[in-house]
N, C-alpha and C. Protein backbone atom coordinates (compact mmCIF):
# COMPACT_ATOMS: atom_id res chain seq x y z
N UNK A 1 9.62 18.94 -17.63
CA UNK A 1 9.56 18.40 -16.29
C UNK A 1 9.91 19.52 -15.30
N UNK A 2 9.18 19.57 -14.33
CA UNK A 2 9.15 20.98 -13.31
C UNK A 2 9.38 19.95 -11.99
N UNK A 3 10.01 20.72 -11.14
CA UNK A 3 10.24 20.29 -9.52
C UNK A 3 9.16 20.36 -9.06
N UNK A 4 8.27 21.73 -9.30
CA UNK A 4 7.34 21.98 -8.09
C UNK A 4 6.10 20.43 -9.09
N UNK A 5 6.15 20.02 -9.88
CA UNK A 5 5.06 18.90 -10.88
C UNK A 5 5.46 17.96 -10.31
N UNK A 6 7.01 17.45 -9.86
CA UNK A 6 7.64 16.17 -9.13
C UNK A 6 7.00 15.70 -7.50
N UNK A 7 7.21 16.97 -7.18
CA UNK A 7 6.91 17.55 -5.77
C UNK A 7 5.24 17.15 -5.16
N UNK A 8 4.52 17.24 -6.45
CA UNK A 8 2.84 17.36 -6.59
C UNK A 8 2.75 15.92 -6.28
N UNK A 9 3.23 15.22 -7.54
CA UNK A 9 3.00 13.54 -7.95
C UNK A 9 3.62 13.24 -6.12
N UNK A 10 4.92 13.55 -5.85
CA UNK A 10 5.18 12.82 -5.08
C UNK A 10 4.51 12.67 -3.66
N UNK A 11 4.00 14.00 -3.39
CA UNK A 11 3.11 14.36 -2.24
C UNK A 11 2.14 13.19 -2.35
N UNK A 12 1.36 13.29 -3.61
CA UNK A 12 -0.09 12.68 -3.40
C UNK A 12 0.26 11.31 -3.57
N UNK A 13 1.51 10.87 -4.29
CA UNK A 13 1.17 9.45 -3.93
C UNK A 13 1.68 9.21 -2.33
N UNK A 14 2.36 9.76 -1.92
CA UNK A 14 2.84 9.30 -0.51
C UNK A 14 1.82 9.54 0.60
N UNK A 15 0.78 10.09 0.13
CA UNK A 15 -0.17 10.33 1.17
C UNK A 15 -1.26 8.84 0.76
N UNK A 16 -1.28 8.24 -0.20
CA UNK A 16 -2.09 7.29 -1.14
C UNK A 16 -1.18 6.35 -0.34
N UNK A 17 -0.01 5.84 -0.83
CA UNK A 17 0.95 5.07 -0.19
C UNK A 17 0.65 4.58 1.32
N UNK A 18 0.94 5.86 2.04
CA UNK A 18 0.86 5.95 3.36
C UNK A 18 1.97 4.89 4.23
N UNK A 19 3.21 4.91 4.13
CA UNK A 19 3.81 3.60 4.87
C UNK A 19 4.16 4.07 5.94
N UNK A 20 3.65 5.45 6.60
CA UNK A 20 3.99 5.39 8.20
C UNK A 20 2.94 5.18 8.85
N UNK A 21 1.28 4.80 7.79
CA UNK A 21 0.09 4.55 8.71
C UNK A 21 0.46 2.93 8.33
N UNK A 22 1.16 2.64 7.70
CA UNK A 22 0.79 1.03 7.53
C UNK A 22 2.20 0.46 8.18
N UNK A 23 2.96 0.62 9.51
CA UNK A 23 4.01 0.96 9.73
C UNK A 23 3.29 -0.51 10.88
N UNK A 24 2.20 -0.14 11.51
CA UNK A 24 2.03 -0.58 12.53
C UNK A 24 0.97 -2.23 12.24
N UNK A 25 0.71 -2.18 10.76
CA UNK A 25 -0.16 -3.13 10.29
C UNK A 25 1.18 -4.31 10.02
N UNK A 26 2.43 -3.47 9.32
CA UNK A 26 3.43 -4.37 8.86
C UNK A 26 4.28 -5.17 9.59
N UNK A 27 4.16 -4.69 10.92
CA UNK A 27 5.08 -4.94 12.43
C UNK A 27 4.00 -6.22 12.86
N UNK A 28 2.43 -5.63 12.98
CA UNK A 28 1.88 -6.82 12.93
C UNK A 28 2.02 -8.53 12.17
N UNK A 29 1.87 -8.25 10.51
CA UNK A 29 2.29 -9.31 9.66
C UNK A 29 3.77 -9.43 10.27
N UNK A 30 4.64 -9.06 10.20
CA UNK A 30 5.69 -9.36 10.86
C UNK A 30 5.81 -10.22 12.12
N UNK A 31 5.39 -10.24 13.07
CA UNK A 31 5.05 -10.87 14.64
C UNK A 31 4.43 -11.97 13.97
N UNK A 32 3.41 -11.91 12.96
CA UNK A 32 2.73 -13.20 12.45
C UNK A 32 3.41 -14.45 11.68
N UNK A 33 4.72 -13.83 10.89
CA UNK A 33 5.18 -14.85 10.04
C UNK A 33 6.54 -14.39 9.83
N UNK A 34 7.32 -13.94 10.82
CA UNK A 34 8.75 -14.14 10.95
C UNK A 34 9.72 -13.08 11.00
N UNK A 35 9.61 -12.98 9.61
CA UNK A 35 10.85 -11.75 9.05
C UNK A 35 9.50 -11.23 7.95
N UNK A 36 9.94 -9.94 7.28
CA UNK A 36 10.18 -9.26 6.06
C UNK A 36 11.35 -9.18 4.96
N UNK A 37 11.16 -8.80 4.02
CA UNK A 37 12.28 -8.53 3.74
C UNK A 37 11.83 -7.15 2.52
N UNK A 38 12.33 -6.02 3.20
CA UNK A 38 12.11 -4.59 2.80
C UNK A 38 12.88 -4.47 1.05
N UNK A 39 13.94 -5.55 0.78
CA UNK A 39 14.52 -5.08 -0.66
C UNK A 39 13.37 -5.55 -1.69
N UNK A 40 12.87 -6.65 -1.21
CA UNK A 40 11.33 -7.72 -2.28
C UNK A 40 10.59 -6.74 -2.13
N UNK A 41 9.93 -6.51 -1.24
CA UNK A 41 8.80 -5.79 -1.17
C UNK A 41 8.63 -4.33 -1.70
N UNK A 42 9.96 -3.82 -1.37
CA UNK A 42 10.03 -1.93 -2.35
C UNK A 42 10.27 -2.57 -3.81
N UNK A 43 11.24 -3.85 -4.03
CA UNK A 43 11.30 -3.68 -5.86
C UNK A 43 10.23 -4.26 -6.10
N UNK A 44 9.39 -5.08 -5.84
CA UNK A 44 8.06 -5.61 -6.33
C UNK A 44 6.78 -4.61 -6.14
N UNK A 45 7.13 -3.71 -5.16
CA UNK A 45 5.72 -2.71 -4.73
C UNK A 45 6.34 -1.80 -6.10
N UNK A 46 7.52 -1.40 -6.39
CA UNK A 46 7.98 -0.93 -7.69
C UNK A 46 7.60 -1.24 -9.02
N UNK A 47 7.74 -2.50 -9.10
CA UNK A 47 7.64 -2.88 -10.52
C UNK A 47 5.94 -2.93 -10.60
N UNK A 48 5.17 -3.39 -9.71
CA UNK A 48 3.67 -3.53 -9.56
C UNK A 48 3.39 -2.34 -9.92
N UNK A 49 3.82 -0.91 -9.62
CA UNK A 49 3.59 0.42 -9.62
C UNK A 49 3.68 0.98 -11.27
N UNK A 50 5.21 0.40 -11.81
CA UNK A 50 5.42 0.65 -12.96
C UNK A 50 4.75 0.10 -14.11
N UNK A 51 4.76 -1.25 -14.09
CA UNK A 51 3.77 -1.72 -15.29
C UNK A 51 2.25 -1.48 -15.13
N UNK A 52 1.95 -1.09 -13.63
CA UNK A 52 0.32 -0.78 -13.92
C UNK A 52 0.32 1.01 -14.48
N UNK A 53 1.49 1.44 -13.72
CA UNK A 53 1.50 2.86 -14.65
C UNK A 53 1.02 2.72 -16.20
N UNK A 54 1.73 2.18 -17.05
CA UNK A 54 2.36 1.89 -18.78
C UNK A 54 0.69 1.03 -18.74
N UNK A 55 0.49 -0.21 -18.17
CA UNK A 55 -0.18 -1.27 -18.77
C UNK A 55 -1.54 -1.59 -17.85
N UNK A 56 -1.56 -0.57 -17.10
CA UNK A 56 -2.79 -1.15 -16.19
C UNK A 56 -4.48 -1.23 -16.83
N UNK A 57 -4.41 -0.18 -17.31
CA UNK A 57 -5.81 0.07 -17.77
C UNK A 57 -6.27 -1.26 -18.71
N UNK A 58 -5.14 -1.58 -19.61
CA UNK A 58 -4.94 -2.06 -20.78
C UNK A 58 -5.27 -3.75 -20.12
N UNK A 59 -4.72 -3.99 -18.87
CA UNK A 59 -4.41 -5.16 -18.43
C UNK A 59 -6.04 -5.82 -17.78
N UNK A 60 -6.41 -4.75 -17.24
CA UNK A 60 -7.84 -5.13 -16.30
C UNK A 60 -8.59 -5.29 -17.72
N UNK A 61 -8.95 -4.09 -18.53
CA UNK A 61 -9.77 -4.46 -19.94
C UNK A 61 -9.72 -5.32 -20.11
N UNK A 62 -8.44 -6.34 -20.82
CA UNK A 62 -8.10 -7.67 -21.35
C UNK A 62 -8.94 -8.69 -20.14
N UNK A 63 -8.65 -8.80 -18.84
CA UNK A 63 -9.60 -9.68 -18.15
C UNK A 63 -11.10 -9.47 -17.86
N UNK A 64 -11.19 -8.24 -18.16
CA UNK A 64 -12.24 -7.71 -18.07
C UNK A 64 -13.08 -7.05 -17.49
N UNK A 65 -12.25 -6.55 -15.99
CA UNK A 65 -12.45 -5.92 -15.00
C UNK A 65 -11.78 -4.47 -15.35
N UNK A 66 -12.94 -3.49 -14.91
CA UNK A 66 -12.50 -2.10 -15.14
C UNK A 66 -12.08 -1.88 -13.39
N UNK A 67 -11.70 -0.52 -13.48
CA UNK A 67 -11.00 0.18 -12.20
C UNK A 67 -11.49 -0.12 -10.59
N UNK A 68 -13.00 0.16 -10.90
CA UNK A 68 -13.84 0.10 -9.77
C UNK A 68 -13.79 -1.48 -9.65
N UNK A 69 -13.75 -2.72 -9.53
CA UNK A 69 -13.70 -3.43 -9.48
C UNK A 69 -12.15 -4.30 -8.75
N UNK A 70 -11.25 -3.49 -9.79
CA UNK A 70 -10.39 -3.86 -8.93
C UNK A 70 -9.86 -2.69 -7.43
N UNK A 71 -10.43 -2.03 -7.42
CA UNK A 71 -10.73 -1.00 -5.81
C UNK A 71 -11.20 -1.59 -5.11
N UNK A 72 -12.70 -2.38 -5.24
CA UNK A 72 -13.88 -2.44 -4.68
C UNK A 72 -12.73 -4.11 -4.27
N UNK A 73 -11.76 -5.28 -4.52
CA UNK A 73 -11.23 -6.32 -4.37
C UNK A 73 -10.04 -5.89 -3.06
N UNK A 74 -9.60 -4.74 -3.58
CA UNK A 74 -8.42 -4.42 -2.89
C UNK A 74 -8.87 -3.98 -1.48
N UNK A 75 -9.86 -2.93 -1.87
CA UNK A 75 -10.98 -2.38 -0.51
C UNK A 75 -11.17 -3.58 0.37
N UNK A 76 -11.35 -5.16 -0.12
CA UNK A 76 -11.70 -6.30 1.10
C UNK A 76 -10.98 -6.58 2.04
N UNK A 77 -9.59 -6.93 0.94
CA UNK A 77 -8.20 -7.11 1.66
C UNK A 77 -7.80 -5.92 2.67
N UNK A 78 -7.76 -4.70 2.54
CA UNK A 78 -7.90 -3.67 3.55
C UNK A 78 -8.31 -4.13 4.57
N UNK A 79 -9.39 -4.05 4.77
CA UNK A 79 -10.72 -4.72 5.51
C UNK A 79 -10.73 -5.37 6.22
N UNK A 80 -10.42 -6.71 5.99
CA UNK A 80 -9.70 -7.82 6.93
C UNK A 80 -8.52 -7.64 7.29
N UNK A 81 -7.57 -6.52 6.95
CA UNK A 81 -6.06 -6.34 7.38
C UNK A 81 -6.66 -5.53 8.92
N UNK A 82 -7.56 -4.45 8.35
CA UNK A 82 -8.17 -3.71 9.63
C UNK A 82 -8.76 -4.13 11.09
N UNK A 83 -9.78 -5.46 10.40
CA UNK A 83 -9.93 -6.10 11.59
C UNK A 83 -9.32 -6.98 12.66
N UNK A 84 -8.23 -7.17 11.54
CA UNK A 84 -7.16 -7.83 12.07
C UNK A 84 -6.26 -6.82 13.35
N UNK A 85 -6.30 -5.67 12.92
CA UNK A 85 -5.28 -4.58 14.03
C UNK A 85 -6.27 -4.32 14.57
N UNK A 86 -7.60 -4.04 14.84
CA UNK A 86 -8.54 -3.83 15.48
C UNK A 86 -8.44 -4.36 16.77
N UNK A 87 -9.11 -5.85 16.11
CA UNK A 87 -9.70 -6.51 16.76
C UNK A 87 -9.08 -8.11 17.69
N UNK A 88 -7.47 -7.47 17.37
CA UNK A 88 -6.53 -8.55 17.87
C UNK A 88 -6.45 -9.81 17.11
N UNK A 89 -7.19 -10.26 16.00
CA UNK A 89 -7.47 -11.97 15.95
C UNK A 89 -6.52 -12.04 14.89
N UNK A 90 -6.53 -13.26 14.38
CA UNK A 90 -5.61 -13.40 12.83
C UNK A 90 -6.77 -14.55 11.78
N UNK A 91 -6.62 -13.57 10.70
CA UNK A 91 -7.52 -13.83 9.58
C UNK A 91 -6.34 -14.63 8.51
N UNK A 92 -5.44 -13.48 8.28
CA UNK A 92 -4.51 -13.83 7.44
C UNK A 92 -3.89 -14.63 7.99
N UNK A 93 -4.01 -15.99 7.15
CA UNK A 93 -2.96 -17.30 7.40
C UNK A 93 -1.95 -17.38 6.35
N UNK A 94 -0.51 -17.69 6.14
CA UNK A 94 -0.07 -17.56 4.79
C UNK A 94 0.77 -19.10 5.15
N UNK A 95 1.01 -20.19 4.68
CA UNK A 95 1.41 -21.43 4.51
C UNK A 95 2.76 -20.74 3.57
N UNK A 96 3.27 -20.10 3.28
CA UNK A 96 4.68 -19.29 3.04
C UNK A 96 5.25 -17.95 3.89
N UNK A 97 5.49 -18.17 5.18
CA UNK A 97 5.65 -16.91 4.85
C UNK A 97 6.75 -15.93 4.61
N UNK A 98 7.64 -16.81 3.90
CA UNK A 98 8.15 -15.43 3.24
C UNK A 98 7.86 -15.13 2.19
N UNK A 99 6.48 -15.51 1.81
CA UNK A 99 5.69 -14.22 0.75
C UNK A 99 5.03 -13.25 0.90
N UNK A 100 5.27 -13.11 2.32
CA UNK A 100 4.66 -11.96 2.96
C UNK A 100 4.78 -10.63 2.72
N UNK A 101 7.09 -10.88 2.37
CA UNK A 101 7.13 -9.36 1.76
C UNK A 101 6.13 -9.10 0.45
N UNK A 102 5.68 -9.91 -0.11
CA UNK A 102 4.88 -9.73 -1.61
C UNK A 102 3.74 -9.48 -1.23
N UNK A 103 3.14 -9.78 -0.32
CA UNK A 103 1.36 -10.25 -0.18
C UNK A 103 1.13 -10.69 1.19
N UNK A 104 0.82 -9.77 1.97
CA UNK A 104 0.21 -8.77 1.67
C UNK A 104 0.72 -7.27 1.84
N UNK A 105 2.13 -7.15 1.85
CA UNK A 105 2.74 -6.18 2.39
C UNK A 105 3.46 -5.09 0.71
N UNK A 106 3.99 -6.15 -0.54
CA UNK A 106 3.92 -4.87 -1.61
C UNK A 106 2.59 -4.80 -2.13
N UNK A 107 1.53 -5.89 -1.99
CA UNK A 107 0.41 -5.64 -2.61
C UNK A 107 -0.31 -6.32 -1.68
N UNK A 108 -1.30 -5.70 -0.91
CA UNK A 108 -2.03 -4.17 -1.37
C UNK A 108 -1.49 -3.33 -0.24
N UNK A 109 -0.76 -3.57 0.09
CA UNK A 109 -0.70 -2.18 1.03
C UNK A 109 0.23 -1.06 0.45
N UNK A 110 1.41 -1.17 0.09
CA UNK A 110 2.36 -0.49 -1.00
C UNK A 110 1.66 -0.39 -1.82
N UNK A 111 1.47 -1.09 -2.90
CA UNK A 111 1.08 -1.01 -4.52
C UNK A 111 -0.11 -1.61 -4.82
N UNK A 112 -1.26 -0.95 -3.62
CA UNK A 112 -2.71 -1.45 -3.92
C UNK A 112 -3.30 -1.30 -4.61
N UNK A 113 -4.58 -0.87 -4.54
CA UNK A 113 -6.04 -0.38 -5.28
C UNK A 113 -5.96 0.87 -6.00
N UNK A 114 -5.99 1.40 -3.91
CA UNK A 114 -5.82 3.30 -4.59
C UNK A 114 -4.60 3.74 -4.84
N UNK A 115 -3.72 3.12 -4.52
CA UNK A 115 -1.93 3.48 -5.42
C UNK A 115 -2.09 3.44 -7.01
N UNK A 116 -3.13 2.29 -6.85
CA UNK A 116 -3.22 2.17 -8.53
C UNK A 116 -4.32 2.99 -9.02
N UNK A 117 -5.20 3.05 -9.04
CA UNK A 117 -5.72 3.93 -9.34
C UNK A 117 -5.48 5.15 -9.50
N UNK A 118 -4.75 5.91 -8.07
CA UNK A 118 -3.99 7.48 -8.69
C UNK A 118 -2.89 7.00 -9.78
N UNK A 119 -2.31 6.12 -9.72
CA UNK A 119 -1.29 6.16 -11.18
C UNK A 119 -2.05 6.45 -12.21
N UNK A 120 -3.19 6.02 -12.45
CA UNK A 120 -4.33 5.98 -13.66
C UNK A 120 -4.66 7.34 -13.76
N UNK A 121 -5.03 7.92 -12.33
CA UNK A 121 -5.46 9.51 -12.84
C UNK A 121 -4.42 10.76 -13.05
N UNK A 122 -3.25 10.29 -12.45
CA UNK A 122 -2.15 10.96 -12.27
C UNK A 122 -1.68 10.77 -13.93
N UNK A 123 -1.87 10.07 -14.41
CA UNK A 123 -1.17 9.81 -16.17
C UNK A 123 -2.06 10.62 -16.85
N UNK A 124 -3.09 11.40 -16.57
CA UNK A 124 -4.25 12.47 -17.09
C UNK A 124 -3.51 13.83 -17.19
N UNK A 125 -2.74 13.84 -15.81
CA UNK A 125 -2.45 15.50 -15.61
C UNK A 125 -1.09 16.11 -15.39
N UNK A 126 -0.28 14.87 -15.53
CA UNK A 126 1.23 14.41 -15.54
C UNK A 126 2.12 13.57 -16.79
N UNK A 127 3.43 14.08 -17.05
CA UNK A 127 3.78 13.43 -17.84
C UNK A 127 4.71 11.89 -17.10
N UNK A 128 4.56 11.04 -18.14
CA UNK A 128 5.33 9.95 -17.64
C UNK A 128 6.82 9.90 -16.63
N UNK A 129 7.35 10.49 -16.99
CA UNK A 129 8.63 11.05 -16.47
C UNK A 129 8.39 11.38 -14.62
N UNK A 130 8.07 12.55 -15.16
CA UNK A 130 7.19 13.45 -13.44
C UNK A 130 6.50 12.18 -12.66
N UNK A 131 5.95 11.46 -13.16
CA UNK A 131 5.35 10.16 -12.35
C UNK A 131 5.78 9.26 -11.69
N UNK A 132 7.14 8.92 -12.99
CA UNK A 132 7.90 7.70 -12.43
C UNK A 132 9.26 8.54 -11.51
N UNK A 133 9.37 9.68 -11.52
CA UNK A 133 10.54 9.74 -10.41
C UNK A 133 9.56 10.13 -9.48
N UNK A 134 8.25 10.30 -9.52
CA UNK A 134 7.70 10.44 -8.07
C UNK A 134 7.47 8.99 -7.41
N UNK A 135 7.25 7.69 -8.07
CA UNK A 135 7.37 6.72 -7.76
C UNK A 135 8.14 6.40 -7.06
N UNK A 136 9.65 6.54 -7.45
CA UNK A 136 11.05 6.26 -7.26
C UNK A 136 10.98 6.61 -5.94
N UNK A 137 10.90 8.37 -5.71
CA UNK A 137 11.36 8.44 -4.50
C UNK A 137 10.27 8.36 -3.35
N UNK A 138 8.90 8.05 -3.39
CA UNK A 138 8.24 7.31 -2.69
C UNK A 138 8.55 5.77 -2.29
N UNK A 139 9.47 4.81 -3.11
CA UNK A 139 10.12 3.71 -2.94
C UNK A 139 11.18 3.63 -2.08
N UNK A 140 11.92 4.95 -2.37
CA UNK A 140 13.12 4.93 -1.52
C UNK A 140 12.90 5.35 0.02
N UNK A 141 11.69 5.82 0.01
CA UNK A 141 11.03 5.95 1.84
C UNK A 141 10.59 5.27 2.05
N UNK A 142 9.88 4.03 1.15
CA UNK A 142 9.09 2.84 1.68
C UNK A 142 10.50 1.91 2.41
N UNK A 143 11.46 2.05 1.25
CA UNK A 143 12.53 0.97 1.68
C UNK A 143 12.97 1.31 2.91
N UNK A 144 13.47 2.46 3.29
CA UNK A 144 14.19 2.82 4.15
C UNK A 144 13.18 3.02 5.72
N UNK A 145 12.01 2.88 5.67
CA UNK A 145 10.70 2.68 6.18
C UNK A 145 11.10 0.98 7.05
N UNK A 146 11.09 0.12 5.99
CA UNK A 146 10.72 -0.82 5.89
C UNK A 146 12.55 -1.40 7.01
N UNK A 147 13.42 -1.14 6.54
CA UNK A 147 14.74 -1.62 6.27
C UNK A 147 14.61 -1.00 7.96
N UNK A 148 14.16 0.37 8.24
CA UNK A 148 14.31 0.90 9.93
C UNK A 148 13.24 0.47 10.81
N UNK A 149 12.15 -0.66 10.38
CA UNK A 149 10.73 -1.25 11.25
C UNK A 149 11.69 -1.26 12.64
N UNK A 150 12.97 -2.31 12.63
CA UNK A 150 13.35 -2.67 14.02
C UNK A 150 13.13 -1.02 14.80
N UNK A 151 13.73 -0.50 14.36
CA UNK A 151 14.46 0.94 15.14
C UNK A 151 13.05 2.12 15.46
N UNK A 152 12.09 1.83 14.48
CA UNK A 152 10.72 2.45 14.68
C UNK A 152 10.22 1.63 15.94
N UNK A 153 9.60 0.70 15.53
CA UNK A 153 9.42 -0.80 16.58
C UNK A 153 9.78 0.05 18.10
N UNK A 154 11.27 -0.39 18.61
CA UNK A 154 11.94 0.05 19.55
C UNK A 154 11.19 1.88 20.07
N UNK A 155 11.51 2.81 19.43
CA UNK A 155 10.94 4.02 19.61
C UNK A 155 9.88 3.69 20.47
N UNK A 156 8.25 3.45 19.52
CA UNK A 156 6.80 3.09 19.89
C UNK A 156 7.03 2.27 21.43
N UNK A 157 7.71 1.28 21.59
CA UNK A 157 7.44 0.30 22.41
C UNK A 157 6.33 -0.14 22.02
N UNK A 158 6.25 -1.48 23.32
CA UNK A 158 4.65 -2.27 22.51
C UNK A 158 3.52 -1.77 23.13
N UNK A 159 3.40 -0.88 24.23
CA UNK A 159 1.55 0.09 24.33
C UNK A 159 2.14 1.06 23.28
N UNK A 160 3.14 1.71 22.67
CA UNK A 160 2.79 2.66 21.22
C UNK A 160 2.45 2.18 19.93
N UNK A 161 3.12 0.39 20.14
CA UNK A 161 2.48 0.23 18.86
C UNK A 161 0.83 -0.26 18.60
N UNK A 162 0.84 -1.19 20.38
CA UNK A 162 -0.45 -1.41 20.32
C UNK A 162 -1.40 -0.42 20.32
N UNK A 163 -1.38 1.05 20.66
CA UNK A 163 -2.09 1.97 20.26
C UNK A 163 -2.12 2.32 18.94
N UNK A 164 -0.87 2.92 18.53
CA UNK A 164 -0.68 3.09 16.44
C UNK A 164 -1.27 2.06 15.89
N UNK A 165 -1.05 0.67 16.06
CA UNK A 165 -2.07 -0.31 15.35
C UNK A 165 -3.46 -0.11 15.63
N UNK A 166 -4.08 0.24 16.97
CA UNK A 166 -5.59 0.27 17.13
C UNK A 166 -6.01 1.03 16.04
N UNK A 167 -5.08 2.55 16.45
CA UNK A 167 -5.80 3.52 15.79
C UNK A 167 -5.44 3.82 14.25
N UNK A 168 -4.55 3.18 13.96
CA UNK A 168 -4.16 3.00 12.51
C UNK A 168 -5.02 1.92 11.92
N UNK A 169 -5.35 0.78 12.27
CA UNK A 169 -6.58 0.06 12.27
C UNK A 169 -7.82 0.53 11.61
N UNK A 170 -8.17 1.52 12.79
CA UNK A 170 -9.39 2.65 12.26
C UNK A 170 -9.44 3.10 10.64
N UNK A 171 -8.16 4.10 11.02
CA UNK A 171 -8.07 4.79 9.81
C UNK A 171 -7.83 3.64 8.33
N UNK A 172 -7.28 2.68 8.32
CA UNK A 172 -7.09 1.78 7.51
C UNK A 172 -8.62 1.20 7.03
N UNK A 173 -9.99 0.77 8.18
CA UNK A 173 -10.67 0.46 7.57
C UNK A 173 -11.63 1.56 7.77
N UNK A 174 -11.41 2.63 7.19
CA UNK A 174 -12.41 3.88 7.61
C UNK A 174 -11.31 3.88 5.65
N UNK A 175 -10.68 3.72 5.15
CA UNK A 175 -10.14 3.78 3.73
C UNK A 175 -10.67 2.30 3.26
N UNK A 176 -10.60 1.84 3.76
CA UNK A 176 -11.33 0.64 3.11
C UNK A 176 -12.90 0.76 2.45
N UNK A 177 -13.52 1.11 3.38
CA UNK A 177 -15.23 1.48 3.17
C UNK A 177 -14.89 2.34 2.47
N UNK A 178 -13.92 3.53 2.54
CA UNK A 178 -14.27 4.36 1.10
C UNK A 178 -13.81 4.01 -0.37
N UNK A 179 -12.96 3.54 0.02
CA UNK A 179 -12.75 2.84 -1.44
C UNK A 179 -13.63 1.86 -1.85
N UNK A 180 -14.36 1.13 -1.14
CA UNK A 180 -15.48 0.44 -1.51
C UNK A 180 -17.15 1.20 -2.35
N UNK A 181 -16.85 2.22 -1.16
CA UNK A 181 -18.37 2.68 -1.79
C UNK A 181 -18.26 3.71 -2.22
N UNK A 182 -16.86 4.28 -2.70
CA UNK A 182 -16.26 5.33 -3.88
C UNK A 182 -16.58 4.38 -5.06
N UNK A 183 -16.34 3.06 -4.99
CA UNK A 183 -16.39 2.77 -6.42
C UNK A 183 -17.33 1.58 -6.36
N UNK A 184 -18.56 1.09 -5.75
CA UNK A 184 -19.33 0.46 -5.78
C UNK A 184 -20.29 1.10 -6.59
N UNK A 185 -20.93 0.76 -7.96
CA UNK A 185 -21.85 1.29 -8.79
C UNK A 185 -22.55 0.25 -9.21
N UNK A 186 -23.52 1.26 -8.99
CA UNK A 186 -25.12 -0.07 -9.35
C UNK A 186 -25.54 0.21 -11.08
C-alpha cells in the first residue's frame, strides 16, 4: 500500500463523488422535505460503496443486469434531479421524507452509478485496501460536507445558491447524458 496509490483512488473518486457540485442539489431536497440527516446518509452512501466494492459485479449478474444498465438507470434519476435545479419545478415527491437522507441523497448522488462503477474499475488497478481507505476518507468529507450544509447555505446566500444550483444543474445533467450514452449499447 503506497500514499501516492491512496492519494490516486482518493482523487478520482472524489471528483466521481462530487459533493461540493451536489451541495446545491442537496440544499434543494432539503427545502423540499425538511431536514437531512448527514450521519444516515455518509454510513449508508458507505456501506452501498463497500458491498458493491466486494459484491457488486456478482450482485447485478445474479439479477441480471450488467454495469451499463445499471448507469444507463442511475443516469435517469440524475436527470430528473437536473431538471429539477434547472428548471425550478418538483418531480421528486417522497411520502417519507426522512428517507431522503437514503434516496435520493446516499443513492444516487453519493453512492450512484458512476461511484459504482469506478469501484468496479478501480478493483482492476488497485488493491482492496488502497480503495477502501480511499472510500473512507471521501466519506469523512461527504459527512462533514453534509453536517456544515447550514454554514455553506449561509456563505452562498439564496442568489449564490440559486445560481450554484442553476449552474450545478447543468453540469449534473450534462453527467447524466454521459453516463447514459457512455453506456447505452445497441
Amino acid at each position: 500500500m503506497k500514499i501516492k496509490e491512496i492519494i490516486t483512488v482518493s482523487m478520482i473518486l472524489f471528483s466521481v463523488i462530487d459533493i461540493i457540485g451536489s451541495v446545491p442539489v442537496i440544499i434543494s431536497i432539503r427545502k423540499n422535505v425538511g431536514s437531512i440527516h448527514p450521519e444516515k446518509s455518509s454510513v449508508v452512501a458507505l456501506m452501498i460503496m463497500i458491498v458493491f466494492l466486494f459484491l457488486g459485479e456478482n450482485i447485478l449478474n445474479l439479477i441480471g443486469l450488467d454495469v451499463s444498465s445499471f448507469a444507463i438507470a442511475g443516469s435517469l434519476v440524475l436527470f430528473f434531479l437536473a431538471l429539477e435545479m434547472i428548471l425550478g419545478i418538483k418531480l421528486y415527491k417522497d411520502d417519507l421524507p426522512e428517507s431522503a437522507s437514503i434516496v435520493p441523497i446516499a443513492f444516487p448522488l453519493i453512492a450512484g452509478s458512476g461511484t459504482m462503477t469506478t469501484l468496479l474499475t478501480l478493483r482492476s488497478e488497485y488493491d482492496m485496501l488502497t480503495i477502501i481507505i480511499g472510500v473512507l476518507l471521501n466519506m469523512i468529507f461527504v459527512y462533514l460536507s453534509l453536517k456544515n450544509l447550514g454554514f455553506i447555505e449561509r456563505i452562498l446566500g439564496p442568489v449564490g445558491i440559486a445560481i450554484v444550483r442553476k449552474v450545478f444543474g447543468f453540469i449534473l445533467l450534462a453527467i447524466a447524458v454521459k453516463l447514459f450514452r457512455n453506456n447505452l449499447h445497441f
